[in-house]
C-alpha atoms as a PDB file:
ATOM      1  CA  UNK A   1       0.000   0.000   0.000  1.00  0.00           C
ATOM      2  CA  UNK A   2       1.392   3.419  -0.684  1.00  0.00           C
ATOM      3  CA  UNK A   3       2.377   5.681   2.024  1.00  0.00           C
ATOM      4  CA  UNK A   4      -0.171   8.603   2.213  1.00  0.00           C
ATOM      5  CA  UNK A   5       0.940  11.618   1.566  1.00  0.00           C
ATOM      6  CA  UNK A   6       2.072  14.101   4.130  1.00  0.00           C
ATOM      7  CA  UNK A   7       0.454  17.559   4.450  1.00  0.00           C
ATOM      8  CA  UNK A   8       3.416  19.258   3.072  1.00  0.00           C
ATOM      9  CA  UNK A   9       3.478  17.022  -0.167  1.00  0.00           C
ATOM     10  CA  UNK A  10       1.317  17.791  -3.098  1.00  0.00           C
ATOM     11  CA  UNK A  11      -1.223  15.572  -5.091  1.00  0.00           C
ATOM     12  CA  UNK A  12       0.111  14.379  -8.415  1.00  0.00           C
ATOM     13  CA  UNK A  13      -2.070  16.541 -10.775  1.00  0.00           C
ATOM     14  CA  UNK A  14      -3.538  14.180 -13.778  1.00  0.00           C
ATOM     15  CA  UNK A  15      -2.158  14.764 -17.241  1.00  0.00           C
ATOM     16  CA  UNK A  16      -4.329  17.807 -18.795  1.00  0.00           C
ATOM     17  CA  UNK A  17      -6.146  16.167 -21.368  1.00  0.00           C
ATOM     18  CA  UNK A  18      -6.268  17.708 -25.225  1.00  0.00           C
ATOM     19  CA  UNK A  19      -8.901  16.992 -27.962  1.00  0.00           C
ATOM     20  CA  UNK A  20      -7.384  17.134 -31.174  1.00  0.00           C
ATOM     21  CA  UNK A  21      -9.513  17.710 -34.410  1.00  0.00           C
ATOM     22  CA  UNK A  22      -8.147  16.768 -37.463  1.00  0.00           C
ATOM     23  CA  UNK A  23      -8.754  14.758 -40.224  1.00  0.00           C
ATOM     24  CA  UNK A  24      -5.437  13.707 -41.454  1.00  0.00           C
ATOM     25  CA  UNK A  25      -4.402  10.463 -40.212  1.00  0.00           C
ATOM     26  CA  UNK A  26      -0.504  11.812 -40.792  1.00  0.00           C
ATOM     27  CA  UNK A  27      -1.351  15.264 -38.906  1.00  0.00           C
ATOM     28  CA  UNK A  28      -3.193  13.414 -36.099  1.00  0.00           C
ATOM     29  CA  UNK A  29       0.023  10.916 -35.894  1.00  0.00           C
ATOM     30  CA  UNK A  30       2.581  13.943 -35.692  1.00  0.00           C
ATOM     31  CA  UNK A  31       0.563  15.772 -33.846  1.00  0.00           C
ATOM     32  CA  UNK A  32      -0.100  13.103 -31.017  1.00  0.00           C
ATOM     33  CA  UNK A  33       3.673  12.089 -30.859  1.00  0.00           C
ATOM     34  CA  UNK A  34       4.514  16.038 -30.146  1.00  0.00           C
ATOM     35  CA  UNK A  35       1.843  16.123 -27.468  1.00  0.00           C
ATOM     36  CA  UNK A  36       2.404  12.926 -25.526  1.00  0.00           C
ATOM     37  CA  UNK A  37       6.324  13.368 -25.335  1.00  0.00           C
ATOM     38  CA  UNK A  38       5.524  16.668 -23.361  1.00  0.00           C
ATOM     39  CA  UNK A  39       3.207  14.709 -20.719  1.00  0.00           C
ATOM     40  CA  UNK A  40      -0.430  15.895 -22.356  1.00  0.00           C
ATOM     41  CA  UNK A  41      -3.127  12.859 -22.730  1.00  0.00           C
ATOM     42  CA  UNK A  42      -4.309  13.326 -26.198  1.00  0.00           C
ATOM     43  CA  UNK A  43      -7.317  12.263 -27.705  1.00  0.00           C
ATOM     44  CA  UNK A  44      -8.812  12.650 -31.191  1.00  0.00           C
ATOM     45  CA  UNK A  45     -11.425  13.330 -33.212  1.00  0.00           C
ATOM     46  CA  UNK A  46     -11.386  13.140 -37.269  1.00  0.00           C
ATOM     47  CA  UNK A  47     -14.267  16.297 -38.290  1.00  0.00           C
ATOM     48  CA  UNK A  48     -16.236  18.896 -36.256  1.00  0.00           C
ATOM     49  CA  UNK A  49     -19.371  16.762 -35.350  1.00  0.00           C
ATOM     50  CA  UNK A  50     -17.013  14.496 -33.584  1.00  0.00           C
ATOM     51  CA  UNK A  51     -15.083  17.046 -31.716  1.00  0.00           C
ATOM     52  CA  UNK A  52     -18.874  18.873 -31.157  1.00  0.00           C
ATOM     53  CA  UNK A  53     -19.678  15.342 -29.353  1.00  0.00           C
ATOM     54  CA  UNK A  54     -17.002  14.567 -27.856  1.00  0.00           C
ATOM     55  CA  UNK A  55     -16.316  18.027 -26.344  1.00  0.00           C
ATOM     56  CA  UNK A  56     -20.103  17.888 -24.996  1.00  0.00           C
ATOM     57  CA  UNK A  57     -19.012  14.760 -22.420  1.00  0.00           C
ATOM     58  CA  UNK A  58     -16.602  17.577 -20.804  1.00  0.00           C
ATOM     59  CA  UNK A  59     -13.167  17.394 -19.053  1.00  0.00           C
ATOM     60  CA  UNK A  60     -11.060  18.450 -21.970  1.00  0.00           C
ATOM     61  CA  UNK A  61      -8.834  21.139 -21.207  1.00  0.00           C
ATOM     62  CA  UNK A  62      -7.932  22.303 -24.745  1.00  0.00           C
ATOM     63  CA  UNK A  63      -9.221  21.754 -28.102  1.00  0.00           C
ATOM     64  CA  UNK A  64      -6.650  21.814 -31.453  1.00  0.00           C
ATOM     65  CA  UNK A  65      -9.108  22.496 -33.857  1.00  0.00           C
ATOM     66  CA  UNK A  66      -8.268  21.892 -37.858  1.00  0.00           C
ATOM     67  CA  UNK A  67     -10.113  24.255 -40.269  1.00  0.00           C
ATOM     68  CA  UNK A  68     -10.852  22.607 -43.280  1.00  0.00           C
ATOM     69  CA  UNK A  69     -12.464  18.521 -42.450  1.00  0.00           C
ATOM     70  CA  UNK A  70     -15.459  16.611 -44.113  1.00  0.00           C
ATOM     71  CA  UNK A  71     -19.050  16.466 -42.091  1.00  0.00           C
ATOM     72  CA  UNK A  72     -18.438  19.476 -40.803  1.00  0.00           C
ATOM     73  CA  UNK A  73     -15.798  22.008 -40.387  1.00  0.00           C
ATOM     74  CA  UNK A  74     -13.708  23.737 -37.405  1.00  0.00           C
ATOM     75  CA  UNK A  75     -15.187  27.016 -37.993  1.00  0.00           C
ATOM     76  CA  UNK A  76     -18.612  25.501 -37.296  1.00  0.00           C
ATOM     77  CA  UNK A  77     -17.672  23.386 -34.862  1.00  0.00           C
ATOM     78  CA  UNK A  78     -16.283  26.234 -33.041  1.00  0.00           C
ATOM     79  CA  UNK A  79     -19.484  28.566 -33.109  1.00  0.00           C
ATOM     80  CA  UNK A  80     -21.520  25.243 -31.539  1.00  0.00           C
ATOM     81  CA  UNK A  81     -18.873  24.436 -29.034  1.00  0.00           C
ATOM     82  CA  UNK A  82     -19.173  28.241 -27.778  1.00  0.00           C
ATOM     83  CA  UNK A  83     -22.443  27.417 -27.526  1.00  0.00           C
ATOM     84  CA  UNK A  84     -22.167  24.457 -24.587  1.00  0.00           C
ATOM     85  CA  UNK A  85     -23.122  25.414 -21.222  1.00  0.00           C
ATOM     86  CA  UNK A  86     -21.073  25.426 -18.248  1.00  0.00           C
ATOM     87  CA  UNK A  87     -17.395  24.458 -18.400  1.00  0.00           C
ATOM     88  CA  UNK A  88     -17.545  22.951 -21.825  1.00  0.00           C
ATOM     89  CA  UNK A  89     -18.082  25.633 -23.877  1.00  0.00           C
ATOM     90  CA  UNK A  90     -15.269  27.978 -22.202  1.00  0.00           C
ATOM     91  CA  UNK A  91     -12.210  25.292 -22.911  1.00  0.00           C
ATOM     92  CA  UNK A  92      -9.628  26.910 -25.126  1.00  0.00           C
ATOM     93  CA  UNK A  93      -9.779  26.430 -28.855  1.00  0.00           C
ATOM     94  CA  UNK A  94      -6.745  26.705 -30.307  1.00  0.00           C
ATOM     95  CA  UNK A  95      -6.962  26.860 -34.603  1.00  0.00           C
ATOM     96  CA  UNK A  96      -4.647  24.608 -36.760  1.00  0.00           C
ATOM     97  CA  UNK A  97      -4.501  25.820 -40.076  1.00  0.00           C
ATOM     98  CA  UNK A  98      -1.824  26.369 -43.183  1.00  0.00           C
ATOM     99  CA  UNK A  99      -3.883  29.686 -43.697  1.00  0.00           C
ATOM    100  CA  UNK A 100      -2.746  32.161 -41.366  1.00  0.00           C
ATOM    101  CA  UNK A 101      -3.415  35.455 -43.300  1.00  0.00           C
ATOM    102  CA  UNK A 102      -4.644  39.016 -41.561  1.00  0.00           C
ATOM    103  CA  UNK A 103      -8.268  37.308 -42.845  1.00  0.00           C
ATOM    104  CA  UNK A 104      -8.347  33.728 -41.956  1.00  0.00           C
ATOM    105  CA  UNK A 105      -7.164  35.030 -37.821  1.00  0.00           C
ATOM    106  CA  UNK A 106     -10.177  36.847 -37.961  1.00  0.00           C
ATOM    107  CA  UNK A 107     -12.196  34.599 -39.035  1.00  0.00           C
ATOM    108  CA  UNK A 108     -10.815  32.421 -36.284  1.00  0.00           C
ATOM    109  CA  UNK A 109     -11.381  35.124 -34.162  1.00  0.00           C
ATOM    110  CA  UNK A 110     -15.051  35.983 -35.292  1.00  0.00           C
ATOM    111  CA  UNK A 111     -16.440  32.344 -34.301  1.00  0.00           C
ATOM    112  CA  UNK A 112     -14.887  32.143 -30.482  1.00  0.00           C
ATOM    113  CA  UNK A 113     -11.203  30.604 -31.564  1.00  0.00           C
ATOM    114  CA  UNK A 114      -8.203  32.061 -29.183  1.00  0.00           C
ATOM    115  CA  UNK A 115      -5.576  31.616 -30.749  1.00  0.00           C
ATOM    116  CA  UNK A 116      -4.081  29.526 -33.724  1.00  0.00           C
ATOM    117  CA  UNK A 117      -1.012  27.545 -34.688  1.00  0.00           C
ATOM    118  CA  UNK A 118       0.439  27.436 -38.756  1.00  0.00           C
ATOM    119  CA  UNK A 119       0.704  23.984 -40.297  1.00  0.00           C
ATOM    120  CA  UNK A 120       3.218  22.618 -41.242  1.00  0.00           C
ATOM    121  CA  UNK A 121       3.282  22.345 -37.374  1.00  0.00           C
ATOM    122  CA  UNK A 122       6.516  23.747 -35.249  1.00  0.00           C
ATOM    123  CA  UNK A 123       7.067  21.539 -32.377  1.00  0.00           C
ATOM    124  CA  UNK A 124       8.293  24.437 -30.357  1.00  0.00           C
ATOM    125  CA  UNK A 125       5.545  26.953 -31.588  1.00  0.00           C
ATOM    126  CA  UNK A 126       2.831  24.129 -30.890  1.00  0.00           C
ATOM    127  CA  UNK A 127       3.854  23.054 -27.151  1.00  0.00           C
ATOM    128  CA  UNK A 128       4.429  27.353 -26.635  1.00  0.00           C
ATOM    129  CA  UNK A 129       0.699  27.881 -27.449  1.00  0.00           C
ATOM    130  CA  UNK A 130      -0.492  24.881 -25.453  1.00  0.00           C
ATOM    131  CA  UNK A 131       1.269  25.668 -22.620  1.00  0.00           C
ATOM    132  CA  UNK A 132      -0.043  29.555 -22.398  1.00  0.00           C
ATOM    133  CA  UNK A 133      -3.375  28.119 -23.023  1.00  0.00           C
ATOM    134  CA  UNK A 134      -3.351  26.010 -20.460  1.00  0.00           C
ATOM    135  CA  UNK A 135      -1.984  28.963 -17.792  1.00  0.00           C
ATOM    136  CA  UNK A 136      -4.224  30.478 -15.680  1.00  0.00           C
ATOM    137  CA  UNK A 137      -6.483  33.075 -17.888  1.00  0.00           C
ATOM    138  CA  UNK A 138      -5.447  36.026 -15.285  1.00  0.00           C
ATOM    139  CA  UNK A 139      -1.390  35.079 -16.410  1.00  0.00           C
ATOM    140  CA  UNK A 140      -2.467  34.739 -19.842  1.00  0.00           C
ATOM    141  CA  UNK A 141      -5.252  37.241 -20.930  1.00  0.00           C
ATOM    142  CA  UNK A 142      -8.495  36.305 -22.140  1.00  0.00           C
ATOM    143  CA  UNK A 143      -7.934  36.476 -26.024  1.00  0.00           C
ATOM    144  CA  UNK A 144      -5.031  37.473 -27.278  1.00  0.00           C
ATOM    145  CA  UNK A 145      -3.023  35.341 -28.799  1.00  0.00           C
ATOM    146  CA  UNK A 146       0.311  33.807 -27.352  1.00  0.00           C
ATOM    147  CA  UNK A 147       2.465  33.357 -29.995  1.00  0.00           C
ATOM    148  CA  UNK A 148       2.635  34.183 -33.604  1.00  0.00           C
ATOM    149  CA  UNK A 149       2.751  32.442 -36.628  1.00  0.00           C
ATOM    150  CA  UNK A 150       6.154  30.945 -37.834  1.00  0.00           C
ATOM    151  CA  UNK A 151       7.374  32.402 -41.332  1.00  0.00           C
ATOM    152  CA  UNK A 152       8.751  30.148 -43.705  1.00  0.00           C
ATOM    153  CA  UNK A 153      10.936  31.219 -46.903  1.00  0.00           C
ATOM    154  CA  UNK A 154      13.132  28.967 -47.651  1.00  0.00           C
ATOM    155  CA  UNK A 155      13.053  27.843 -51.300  1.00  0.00           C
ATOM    156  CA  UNK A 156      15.024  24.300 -51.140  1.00  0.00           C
ATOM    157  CA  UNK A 157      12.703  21.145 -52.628  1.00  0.00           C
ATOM    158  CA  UNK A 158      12.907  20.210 -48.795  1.00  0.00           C
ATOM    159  CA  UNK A 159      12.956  21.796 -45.498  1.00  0.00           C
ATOM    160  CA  UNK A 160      15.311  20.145 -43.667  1.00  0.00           C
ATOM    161  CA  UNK A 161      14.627  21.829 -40.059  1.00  0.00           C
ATOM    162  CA  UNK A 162      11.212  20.005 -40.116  1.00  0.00           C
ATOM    163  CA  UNK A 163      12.919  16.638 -41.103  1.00  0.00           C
ATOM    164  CA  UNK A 164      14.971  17.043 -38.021  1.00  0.00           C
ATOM    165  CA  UNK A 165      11.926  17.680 -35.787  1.00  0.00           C
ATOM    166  CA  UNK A 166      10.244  15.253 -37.338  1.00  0.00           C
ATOM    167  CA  UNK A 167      13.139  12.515 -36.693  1.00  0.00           C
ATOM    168  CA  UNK A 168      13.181  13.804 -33.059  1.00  0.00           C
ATOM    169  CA  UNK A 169       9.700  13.475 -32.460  1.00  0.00           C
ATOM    170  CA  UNK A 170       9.723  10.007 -33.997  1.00  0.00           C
ATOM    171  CA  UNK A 171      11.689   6.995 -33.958  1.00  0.00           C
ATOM    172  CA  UNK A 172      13.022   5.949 -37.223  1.00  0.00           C
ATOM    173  CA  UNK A 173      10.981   3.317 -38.435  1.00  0.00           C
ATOM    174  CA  UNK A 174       7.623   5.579 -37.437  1.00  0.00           C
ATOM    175  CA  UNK A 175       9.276   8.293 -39.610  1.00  0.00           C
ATOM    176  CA  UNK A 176       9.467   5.629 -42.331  1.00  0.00           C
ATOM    177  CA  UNK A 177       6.544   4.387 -41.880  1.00  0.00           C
ATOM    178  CA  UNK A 178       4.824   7.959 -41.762  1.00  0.00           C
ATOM    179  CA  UNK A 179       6.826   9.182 -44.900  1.00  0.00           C
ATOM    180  CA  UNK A 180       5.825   6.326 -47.078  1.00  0.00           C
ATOM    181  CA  UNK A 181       2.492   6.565 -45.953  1.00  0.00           C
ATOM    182  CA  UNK A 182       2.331  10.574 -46.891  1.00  0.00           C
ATOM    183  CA  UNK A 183       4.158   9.577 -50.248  1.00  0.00           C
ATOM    184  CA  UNK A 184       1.640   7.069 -51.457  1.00  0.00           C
ATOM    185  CA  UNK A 185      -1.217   9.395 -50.322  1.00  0.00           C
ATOM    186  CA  UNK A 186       0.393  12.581 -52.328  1.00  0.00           C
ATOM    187  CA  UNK A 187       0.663  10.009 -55.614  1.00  0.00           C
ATOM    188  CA  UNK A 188      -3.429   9.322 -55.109  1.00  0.00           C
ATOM    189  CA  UNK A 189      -3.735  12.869 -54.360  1.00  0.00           C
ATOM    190  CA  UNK A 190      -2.146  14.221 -57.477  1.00  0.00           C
ATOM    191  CA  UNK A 191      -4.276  12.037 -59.733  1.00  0.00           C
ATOM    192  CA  UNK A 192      -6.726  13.357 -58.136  1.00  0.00           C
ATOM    193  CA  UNK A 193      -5.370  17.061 -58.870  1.00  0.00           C
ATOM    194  CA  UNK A 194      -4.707  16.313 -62.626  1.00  0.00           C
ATOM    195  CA  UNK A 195      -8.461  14.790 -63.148  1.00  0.00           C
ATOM    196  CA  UNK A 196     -10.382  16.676 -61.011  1.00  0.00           C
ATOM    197  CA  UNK A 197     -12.777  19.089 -63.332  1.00  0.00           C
ATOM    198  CA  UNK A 198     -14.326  20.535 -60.152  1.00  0.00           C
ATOM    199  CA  UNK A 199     -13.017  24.038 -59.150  1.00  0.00           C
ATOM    200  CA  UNK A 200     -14.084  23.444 -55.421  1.00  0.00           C
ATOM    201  CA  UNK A 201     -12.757  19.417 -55.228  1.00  0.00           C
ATOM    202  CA  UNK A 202      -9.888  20.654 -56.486  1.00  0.00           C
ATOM    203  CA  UNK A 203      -9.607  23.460 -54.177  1.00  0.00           C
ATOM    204  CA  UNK A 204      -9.804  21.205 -51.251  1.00  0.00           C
ATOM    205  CA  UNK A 205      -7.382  18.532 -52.755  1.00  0.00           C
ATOM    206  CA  UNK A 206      -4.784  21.076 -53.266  1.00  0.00           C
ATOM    207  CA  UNK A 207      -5.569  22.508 -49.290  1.00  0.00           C
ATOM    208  CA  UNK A 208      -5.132  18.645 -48.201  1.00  0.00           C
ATOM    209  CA  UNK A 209      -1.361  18.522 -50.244  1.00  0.00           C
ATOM    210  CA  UNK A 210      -0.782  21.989 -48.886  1.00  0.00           C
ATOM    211  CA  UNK A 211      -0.976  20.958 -45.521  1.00  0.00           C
ATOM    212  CA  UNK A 212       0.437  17.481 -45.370  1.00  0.00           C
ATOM    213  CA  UNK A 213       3.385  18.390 -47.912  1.00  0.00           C
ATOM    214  CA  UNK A 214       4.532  21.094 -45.295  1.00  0.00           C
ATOM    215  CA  UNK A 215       4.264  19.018 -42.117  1.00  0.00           C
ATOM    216  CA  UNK A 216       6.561  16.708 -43.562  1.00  0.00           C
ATOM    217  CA  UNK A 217       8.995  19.403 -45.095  1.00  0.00           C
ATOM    218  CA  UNK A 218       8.493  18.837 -48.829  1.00  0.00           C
ATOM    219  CA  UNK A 219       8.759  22.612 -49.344  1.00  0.00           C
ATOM    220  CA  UNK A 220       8.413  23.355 -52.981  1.00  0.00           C
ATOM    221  CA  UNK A 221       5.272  20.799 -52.861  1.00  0.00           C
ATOM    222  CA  UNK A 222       3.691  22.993 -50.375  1.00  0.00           C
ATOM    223  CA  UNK A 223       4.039  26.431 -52.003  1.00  0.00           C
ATOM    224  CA  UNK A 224       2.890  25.372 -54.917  1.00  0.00           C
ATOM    225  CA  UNK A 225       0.264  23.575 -53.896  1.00  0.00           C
ATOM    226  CA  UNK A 226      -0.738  26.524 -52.116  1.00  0.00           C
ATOM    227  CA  UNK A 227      -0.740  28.575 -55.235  1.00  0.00           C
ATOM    228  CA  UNK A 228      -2.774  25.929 -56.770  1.00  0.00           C
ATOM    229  CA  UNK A 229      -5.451  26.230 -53.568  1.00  0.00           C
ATOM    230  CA  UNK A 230      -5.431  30.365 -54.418  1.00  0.00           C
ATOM    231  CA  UNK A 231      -5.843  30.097 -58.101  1.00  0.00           C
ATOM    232  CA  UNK A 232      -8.746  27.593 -57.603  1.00  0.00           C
ATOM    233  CA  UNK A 233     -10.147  30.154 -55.215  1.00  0.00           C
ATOM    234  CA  UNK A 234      -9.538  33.020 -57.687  1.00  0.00           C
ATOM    235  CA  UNK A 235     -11.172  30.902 -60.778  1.00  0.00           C
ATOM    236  CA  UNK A 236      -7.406  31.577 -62.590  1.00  0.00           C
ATOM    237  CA  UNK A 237      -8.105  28.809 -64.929  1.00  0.00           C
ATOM    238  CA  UNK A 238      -4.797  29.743 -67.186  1.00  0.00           C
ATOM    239  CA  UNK A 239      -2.317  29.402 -63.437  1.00  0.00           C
ATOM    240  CA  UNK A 240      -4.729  26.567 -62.300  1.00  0.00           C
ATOM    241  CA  UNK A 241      -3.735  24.232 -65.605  1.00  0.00           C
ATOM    242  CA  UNK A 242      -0.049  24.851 -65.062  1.00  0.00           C
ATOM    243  CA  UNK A 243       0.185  24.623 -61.416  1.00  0.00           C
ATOM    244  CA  UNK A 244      -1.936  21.154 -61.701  1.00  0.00           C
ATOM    245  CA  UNK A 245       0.523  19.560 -64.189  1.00  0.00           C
ATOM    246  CA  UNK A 246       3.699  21.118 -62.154  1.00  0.00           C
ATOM    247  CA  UNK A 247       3.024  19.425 -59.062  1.00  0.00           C
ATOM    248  CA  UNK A 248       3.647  15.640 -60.090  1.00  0.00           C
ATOM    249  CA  UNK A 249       7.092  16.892 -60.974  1.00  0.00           C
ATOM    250  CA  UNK A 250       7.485  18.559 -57.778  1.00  0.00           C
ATOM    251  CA  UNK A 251       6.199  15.232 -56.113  1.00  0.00           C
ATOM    252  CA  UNK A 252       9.363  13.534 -57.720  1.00  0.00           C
ATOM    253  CA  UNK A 253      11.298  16.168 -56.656  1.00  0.00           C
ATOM    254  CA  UNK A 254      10.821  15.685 -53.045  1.00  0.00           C
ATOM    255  CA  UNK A 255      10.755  12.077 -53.640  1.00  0.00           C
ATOM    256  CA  UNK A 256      14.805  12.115 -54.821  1.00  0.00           C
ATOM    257  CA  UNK A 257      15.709  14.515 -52.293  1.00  0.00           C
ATOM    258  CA  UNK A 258      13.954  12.054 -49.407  1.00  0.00           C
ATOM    259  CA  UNK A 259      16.496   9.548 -50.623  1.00  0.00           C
ATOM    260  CA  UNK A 260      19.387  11.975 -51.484  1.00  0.00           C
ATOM    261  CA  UNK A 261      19.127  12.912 -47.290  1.00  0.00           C
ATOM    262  CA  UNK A 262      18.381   9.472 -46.102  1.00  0.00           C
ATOM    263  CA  UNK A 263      15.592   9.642 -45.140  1.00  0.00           C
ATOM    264  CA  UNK A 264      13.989   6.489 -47.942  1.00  0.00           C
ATOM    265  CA  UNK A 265      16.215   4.039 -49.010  1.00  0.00           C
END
């Protein structure tokens, strides 16, 4: 039996517990393996309505909330979780989201968000934001947020300072595993990108490679699938048919430079 504890000894607090919203099996995997190395018990939902349902049970502490999911989004998830009672619909929502413009903050802002984190996700920027969340509101202010955004410029095929993360977060055959697992997604993904008639399906296809191409450093993939996202948006049909048919190269790109740093054999 173990020895009670003496008045002068504190209780062991119980991990704080973080719901985290996303619907990319690779994001939720990073994401998860960043949070539980820094002591947080994580647990997940895949769209909105789960994270709506889940979050209605109560004793979350903080909610990472992805923007863009099927069944329903994080911006309307958000505007029904503010509308919980009690406890439950005060817990911190924190917005994940490759779109971190003047706009899409205040959009964040608009529907009860606090505060937001850019994907590709920073490890350090990530547990920063999570851990001022979870402070006391008078040490933290009510809305404002607690870090900002990462900038990223560099113009290599990869971005090596998220490989390094990434191998640091993960053991070596999880970042194989992982990596493989992105790479045979992207090559679904951009047949997907070169068929796709739809300005809106291929809007959201080129969000997806946006955001999964940057949390696992493939930098050129990223921007221009981002450019691809914004001249869907903009109905640029002239940039959207060369953008569409540039991105399998850059897929091969990133796929050689994997290799070329050892990180696929």
């Amino acid at each position: 039996m173990p020895a009670p504890l003496s008045p002068t000894q504190p209780e062991p607090t119980a991990p704080r517990r973080i719901l985290v919203v996303e619907d990319s099996p690779l994001n939720q995997m990073i994401v998860n393996a960043v949070l539980a190395s820094a002591g947080y018990r994580v647990e997940m939902a895949n769209n909105g309505l789960e994270a709506v349902m889940a979050a209605q049970a109560g004793g979350f502490d903080l909610i990472l909330m992805d923007l863009s999911m099927p069944e329903m989004d994080g911006l309307t998830a958000t505007r029904l979780l503010r509308d919980l009672p009690g406890p439950a619909g005060r817990v911190p929502v924190i917005a994940m989201t490759a779109d971190t413009d003047e706009a899409d903050r205040l959009r964040c802002r608009e529907v009860g968000m606090n505060d937001h984190v850019a994907k590709p996700v920073e490890r350090a920027q990530l547990l920063s934001v999570v851990a001022c969340w979870l402070r006391p509101a008078d040490q933290r202010g009510a809305s404002a947020p607690c870090a900002p955004a990462l900038d990223r410029t560099a113009d290599a095929v990869l971005d090596l300072d998220v490989l390094r993360q990434l191998a640091q977060d993960l053991d070596d055959d999880l970042l194989a595993e992982v990596l493989e697992q992105f790479l045979a997604e992207t090559q679904d993904r951009i047949v997907r990108i070169i068929q796709e008639p739809d300005l809106d399906a291929l809007t959201r296809e080129a969000h997806t490679l946006k955001s999964t191409a940057g949390t696992f450093g493939a930098h050129a993939l990223c921007v221009a699938a981002r450019a691809l996202e914004m001249s869907c948006r903009a109905k640029a049909e002239a940039e959207v048919r060369a953008l569409r048919f540039d991105i399998p190269r850059l897929a091969e790109e990133a796929i050689a430079a994997y290799r070329a740093a050892g990180y696929l054999p």
